[in-house]
N, C-alpha and C. Protein backbone atom coordinates (compact mmCIF):
# COMPACT_ATOMS: atom_id res chain seq x y z
N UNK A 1 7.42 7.01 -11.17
CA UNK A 1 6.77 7.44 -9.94
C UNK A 1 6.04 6.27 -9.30
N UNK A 2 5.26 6.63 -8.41
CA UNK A 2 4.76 5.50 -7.20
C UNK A 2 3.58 6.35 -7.06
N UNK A 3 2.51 5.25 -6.01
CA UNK A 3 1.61 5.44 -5.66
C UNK A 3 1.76 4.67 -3.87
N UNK A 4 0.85 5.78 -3.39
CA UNK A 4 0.63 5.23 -1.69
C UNK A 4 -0.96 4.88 -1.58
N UNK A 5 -1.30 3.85 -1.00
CA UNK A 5 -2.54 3.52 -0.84
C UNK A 5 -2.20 2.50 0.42
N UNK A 6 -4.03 2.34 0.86
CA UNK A 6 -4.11 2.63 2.40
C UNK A 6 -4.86 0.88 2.23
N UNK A 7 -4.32 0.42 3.00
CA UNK A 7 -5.31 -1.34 3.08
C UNK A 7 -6.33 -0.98 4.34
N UNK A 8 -7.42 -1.41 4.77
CA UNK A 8 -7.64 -1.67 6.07
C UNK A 8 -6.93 -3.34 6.91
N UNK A 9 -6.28 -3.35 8.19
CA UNK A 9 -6.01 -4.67 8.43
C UNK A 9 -6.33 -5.65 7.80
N UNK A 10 -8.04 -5.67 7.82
CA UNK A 10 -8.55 -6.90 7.35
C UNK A 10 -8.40 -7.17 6.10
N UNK A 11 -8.29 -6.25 4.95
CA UNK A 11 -7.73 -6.82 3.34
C UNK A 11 -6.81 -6.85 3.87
N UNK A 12 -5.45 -6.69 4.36
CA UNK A 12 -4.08 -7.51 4.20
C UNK A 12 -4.66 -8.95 4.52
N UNK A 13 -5.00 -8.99 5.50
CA UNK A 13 -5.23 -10.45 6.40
C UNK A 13 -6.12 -10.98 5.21
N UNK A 14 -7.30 -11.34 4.85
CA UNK A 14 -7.93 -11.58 3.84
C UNK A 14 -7.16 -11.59 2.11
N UNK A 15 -6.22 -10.65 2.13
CA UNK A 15 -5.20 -10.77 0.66
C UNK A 15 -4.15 -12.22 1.24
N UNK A 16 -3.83 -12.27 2.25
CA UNK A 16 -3.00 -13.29 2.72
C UNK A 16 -3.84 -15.11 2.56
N UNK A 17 -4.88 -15.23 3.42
CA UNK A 17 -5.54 -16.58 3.02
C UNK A 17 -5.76 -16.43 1.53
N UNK A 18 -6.13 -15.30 1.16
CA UNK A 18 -6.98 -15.57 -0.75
C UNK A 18 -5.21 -16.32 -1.32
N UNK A 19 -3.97 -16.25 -0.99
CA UNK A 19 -2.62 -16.60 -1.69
C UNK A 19 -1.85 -15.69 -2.46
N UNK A 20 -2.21 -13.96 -1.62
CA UNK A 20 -1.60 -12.87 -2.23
C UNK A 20 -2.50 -12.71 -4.23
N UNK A 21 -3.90 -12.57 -4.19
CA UNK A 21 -4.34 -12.16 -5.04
C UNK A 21 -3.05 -10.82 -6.45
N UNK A 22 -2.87 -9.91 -5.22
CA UNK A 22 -2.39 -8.77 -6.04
C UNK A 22 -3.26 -8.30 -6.71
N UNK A 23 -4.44 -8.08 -5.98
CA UNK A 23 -5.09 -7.04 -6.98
C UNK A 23 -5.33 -5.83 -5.76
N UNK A 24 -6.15 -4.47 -6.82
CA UNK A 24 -6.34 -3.49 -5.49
C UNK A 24 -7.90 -2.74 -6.63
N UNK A 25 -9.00 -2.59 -6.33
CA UNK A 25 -9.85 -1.84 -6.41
C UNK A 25 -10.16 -0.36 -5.80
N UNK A 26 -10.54 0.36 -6.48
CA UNK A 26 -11.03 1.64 -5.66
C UNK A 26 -12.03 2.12 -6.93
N UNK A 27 -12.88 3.42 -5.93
CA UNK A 27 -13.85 4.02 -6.26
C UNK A 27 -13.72 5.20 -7.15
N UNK A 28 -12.45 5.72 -6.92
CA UNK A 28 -11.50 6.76 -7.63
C UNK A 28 -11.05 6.27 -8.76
N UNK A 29 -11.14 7.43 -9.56
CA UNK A 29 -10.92 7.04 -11.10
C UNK A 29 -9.54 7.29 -10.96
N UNK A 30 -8.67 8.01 -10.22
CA UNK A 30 -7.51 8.37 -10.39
C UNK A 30 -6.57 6.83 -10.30
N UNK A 31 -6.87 5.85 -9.87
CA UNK A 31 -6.43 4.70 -9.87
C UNK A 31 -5.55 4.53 -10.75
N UNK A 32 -6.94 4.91 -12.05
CA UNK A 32 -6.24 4.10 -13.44
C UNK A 32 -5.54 6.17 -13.87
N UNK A 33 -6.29 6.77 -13.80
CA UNK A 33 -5.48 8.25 -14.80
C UNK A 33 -4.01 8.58 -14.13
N UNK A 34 -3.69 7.55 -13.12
CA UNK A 34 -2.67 8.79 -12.01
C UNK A 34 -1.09 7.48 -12.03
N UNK A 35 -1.70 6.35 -12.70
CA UNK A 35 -0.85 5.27 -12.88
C UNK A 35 -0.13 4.77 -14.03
N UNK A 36 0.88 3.94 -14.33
CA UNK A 36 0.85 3.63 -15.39
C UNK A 36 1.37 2.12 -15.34
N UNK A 37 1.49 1.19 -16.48
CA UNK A 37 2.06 -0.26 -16.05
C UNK A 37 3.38 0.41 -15.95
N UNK A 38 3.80 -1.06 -14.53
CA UNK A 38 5.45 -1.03 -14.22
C UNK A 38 5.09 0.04 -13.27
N UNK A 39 4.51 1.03 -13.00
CA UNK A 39 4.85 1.60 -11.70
C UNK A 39 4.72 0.88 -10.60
N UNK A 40 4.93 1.66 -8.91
CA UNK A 40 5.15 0.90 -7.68
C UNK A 40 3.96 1.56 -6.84
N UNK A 41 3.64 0.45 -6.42
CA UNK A 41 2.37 0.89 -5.43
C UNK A 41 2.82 0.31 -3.98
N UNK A 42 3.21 1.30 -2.97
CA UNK A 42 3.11 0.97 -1.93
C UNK A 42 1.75 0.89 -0.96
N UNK A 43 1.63 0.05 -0.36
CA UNK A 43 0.36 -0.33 0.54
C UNK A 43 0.88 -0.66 2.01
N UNK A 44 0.12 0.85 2.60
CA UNK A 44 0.32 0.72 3.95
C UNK A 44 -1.12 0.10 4.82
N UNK A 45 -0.82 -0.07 6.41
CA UNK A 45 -2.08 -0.43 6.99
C UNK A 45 -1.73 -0.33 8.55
N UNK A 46 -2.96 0.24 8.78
CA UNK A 46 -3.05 0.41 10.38
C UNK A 46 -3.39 -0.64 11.16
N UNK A 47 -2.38 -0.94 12.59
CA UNK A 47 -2.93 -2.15 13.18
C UNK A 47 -3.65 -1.05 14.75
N UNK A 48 -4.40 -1.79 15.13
CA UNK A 48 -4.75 -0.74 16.53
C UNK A 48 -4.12 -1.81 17.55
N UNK A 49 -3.19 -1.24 18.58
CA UNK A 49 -2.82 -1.43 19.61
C UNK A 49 -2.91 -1.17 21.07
N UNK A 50 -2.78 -1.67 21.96
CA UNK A 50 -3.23 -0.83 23.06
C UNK A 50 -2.33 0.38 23.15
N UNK A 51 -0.63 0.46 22.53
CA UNK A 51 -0.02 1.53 22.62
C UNK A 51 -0.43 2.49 21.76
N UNK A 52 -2.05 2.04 20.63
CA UNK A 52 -2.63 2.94 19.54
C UNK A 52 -2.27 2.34 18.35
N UNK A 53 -2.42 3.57 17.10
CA UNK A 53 -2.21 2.85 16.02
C UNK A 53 -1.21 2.84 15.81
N UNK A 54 -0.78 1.67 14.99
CA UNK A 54 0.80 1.64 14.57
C UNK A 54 0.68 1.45 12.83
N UNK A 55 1.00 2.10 12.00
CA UNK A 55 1.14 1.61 10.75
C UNK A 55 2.41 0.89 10.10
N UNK A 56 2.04 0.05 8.96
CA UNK A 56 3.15 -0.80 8.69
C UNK A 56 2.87 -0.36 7.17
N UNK A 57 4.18 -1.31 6.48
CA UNK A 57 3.93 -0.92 4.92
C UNK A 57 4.13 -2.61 4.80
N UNK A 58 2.72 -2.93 3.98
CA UNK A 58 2.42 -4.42 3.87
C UNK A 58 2.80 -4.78 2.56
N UNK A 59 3.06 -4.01 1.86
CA UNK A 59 3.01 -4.91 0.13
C UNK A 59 3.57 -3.85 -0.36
N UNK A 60 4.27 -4.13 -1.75
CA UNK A 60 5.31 -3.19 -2.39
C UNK A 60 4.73 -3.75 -3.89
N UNK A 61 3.72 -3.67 -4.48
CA UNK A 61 3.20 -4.17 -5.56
C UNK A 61 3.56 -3.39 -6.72
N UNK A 62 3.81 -4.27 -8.00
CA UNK A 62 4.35 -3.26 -9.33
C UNK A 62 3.28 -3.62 -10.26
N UNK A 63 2.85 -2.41 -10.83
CA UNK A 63 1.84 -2.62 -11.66
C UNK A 63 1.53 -3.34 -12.59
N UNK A 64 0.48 -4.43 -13.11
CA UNK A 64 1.02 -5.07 -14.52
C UNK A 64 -0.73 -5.04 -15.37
N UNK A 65 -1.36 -4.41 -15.41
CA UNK A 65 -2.46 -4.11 -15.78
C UNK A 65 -3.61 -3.43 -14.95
N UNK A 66 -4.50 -2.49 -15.91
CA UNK A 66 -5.66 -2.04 -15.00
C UNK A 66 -6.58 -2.38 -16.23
N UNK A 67 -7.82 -2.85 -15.21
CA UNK A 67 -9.02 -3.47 -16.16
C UNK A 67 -10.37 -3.05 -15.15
N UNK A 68 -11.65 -2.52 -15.65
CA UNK A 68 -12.49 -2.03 -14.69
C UNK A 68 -13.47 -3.15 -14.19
N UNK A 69 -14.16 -3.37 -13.39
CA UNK A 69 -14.74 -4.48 -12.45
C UNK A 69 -16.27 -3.66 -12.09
N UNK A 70 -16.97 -3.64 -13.13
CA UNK A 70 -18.19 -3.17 -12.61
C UNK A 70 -18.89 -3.55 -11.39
N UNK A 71 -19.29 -2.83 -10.72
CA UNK A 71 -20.24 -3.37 -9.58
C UNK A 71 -19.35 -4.26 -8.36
N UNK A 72 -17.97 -4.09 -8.64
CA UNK A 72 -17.06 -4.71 -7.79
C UNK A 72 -17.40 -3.88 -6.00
N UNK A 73 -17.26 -4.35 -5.16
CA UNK A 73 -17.82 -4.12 -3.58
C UNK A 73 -16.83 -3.02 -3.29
N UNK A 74 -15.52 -2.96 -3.70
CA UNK A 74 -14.74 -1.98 -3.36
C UNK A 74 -14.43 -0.50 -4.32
N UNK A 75 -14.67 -1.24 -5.77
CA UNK A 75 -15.22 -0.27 -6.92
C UNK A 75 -15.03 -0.64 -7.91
N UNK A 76 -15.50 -0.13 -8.93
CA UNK A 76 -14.70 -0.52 -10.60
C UNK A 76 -12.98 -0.11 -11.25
N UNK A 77 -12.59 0.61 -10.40
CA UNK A 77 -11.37 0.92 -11.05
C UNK A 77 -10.47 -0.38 -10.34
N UNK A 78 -9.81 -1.32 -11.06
CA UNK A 78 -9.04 -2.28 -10.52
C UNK A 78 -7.22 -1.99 -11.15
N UNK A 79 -6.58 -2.22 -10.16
CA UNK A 79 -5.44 -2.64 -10.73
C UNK A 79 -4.81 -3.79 -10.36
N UNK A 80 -4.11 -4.46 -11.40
CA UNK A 80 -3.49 -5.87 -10.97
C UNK A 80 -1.93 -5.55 -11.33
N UNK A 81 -1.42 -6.88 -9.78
CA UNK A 81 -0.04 -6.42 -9.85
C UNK A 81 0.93 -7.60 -10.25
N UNK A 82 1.89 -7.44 -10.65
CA UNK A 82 2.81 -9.03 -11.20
C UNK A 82 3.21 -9.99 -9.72
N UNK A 83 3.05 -11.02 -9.70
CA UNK A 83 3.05 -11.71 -8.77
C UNK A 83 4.45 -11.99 -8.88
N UNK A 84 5.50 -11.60 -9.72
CA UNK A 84 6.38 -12.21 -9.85
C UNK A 84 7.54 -11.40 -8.84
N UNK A 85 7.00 -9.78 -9.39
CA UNK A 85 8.14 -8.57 -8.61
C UNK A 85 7.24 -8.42 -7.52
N UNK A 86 6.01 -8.70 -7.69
CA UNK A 86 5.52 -8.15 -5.89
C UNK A 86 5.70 -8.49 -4.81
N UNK A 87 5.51 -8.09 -3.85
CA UNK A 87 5.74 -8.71 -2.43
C UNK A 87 5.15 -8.17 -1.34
N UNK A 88 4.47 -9.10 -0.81
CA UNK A 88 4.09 -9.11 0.82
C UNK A 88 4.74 -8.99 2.27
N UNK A 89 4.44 -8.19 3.23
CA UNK A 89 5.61 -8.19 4.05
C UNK A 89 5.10 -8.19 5.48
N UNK A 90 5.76 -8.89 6.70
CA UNK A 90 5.37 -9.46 7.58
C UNK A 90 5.06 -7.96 8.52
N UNK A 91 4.18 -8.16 9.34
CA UNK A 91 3.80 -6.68 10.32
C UNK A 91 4.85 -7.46 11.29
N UNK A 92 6.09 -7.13 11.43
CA UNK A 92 6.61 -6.72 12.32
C UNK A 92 7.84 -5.55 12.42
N UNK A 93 7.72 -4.70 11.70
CA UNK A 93 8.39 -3.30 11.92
C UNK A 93 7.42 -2.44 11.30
N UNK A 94 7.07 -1.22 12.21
CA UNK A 94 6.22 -0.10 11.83
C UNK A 94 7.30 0.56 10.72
N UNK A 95 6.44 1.67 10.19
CA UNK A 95 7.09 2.22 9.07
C UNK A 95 7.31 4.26 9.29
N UNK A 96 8.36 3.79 9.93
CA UNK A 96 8.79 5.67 10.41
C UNK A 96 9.21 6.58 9.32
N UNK A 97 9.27 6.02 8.68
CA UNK A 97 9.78 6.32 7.50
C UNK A 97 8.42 7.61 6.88
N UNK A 98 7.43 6.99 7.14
CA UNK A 98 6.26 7.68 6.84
C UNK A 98 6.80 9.41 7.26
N UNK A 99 7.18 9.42 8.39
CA UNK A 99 7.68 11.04 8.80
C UNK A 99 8.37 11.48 7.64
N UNK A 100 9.28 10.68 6.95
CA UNK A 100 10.20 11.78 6.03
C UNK A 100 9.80 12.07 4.50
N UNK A 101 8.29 11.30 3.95
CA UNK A 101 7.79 11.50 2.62
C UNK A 101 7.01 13.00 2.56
N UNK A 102 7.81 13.43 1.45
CA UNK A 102 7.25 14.61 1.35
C UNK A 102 6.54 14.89 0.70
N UNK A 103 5.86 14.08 0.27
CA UNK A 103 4.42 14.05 -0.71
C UNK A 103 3.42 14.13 0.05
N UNK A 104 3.29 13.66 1.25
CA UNK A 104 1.53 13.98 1.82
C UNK A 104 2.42 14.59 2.93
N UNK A 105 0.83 15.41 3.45
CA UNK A 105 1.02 15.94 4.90
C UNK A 105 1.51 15.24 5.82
N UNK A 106 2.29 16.34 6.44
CA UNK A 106 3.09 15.26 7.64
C UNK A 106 2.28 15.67 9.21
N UNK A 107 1.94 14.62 10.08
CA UNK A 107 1.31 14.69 10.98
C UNK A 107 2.62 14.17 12.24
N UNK A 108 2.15 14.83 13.32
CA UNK A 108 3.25 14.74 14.15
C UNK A 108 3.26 13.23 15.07
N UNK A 109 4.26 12.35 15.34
CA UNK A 109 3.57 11.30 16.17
C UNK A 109 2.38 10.99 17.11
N UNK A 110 2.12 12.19 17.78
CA UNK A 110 0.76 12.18 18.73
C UNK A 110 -0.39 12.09 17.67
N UNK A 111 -0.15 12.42 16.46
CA UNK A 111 -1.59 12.18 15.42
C UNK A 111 -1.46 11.13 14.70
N UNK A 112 -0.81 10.06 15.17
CA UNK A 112 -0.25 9.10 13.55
C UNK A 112 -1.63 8.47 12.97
N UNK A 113 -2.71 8.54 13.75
CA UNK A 113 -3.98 7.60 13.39
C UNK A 113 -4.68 8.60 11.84
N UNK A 114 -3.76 9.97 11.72
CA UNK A 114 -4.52 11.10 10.81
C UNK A 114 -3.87 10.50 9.91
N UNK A 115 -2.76 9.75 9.76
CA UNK A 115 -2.16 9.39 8.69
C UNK A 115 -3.16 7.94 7.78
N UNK A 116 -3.80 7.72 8.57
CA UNK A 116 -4.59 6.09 8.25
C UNK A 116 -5.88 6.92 7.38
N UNK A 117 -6.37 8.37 8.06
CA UNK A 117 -7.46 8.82 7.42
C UNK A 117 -6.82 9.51 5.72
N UNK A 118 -5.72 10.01 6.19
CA UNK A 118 -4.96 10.75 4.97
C UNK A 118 -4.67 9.68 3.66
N UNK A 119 -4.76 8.22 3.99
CA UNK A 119 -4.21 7.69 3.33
C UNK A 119 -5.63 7.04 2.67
N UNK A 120 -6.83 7.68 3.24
CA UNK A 120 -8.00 6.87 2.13
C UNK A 120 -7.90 7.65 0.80
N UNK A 121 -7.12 8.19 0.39
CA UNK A 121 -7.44 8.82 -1.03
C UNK A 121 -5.57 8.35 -1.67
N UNK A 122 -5.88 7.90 -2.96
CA UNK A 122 -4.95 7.52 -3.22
C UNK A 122 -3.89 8.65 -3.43
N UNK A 123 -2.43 8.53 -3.12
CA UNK A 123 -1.18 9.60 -2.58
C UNK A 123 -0.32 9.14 -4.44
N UNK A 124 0.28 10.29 -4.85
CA UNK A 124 1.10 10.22 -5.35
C UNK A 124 2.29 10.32 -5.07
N UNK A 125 3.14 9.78 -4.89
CA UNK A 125 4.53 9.90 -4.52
C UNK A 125 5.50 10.39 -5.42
N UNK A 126 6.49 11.27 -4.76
CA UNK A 126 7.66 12.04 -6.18
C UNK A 126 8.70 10.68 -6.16
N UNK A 127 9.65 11.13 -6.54
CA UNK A 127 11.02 10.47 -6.63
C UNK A 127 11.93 10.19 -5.45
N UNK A 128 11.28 11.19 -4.90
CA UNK A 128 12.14 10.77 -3.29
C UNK A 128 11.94 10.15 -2.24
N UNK A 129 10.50 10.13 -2.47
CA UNK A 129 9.41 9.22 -1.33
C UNK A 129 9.58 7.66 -1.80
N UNK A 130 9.74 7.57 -3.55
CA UNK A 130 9.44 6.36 -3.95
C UNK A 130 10.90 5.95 -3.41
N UNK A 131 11.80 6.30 -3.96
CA UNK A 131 13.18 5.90 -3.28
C UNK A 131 13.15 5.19 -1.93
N UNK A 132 12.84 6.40 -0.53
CA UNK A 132 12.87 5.98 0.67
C UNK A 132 11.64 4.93 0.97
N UNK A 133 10.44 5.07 0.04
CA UNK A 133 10.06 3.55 0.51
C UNK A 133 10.60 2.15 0.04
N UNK A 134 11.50 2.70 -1.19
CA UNK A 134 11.72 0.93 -2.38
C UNK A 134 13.29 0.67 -1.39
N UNK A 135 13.65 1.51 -0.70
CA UNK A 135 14.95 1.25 0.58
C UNK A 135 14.31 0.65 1.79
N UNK A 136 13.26 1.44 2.19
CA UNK A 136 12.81 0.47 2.97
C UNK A 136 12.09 -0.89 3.02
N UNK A 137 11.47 -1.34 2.02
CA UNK A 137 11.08 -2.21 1.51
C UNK A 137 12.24 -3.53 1.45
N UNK A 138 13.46 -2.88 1.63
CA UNK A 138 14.10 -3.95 1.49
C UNK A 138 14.48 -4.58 2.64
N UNK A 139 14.20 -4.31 3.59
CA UNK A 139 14.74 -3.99 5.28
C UNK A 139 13.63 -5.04 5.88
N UNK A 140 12.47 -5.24 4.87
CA UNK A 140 11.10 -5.74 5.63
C UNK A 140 11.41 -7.35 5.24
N UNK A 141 10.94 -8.00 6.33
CA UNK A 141 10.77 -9.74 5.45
C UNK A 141 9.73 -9.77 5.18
N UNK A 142 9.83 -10.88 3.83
CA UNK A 142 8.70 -11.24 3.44
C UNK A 142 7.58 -11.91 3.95
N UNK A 143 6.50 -12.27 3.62
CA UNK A 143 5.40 -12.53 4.46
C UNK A 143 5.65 -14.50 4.15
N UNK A 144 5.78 -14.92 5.13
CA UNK A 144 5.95 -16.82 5.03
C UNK A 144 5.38 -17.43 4.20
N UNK A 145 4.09 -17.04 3.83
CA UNK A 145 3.38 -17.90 2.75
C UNK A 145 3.46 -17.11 1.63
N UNK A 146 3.58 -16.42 1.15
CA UNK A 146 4.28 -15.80 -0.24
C UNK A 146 5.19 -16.89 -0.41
N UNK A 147 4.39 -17.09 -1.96
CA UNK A 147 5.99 -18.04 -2.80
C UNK A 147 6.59 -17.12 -3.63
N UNK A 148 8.06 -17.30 -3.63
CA UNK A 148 8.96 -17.01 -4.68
C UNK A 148 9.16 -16.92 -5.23
């Protein structure tokens, strides 16, 4: 299985100068109970546009340890991802794809900004969602300064 979690712009942009860290913190314990190593964590993020929000899917990270980070700014539950299978991916194709996962609520295009709020709690994904995102994932280029 997979996991969906929500970046704000500025951690992508900020995960990008740090040299693709691969890590992800949260406040939710489900981080670590709802995961396991080797699973796939997709990470989406809202850009605001004047045409509104547009979401993208920025990183396709595979799990390779969780270790807790007391007093960490974003929380103690951390997970770290293999730098080797992960990957970063450039914002230039939104992710429509979001309409056809049937794991979270589906919001109609005139609401897509409910999807940015839906996505502060971490999403479990079935088998079919993980599929149509690890297909789309492949469709995306990688981000330029990601090494290989």
């Amino acid at each position: 299985m997979a996991i969906l979690i929500y970046w704000k712009y500025e951690k992508y942009v900020n995960s990008i100068e740090k040299g693709f860290p691969c890590a992800f913190n949260s406040k939710q314990a489900r981080l670590h109970t709802a995961t396991e190593i080797g699973e796939d964590i997709f990470v989406v993020s809202g850009v605001r546009k004047e045409s509104g929000l547009e979401i993208y899917l920025v990183a396709h990270l595979i799990i390779c340890d969780k270790t807790l980070s007391p007093n960490h700014k974003y929380g103690s539950y951390r997970i770290l991802a293999d730098q080797a299978k992960s990957k970063y991916f450039t914002i230039d194709k939104e992710a429509p794809v979001l309409f056809m996962l049937t794991s979270i609520k589906q919001f109609d295009e005139h609401h897509i900004g409910k999807y940015a709020q839906s996505f502060q709690t971490l999403r479990k994904l079935n088998g079919h969602d993980t599929y149509i995102l690890k297909r789309f994932a492949k469709s995306l280029s990688l981000h330029p300064s990601q090494s290989t």
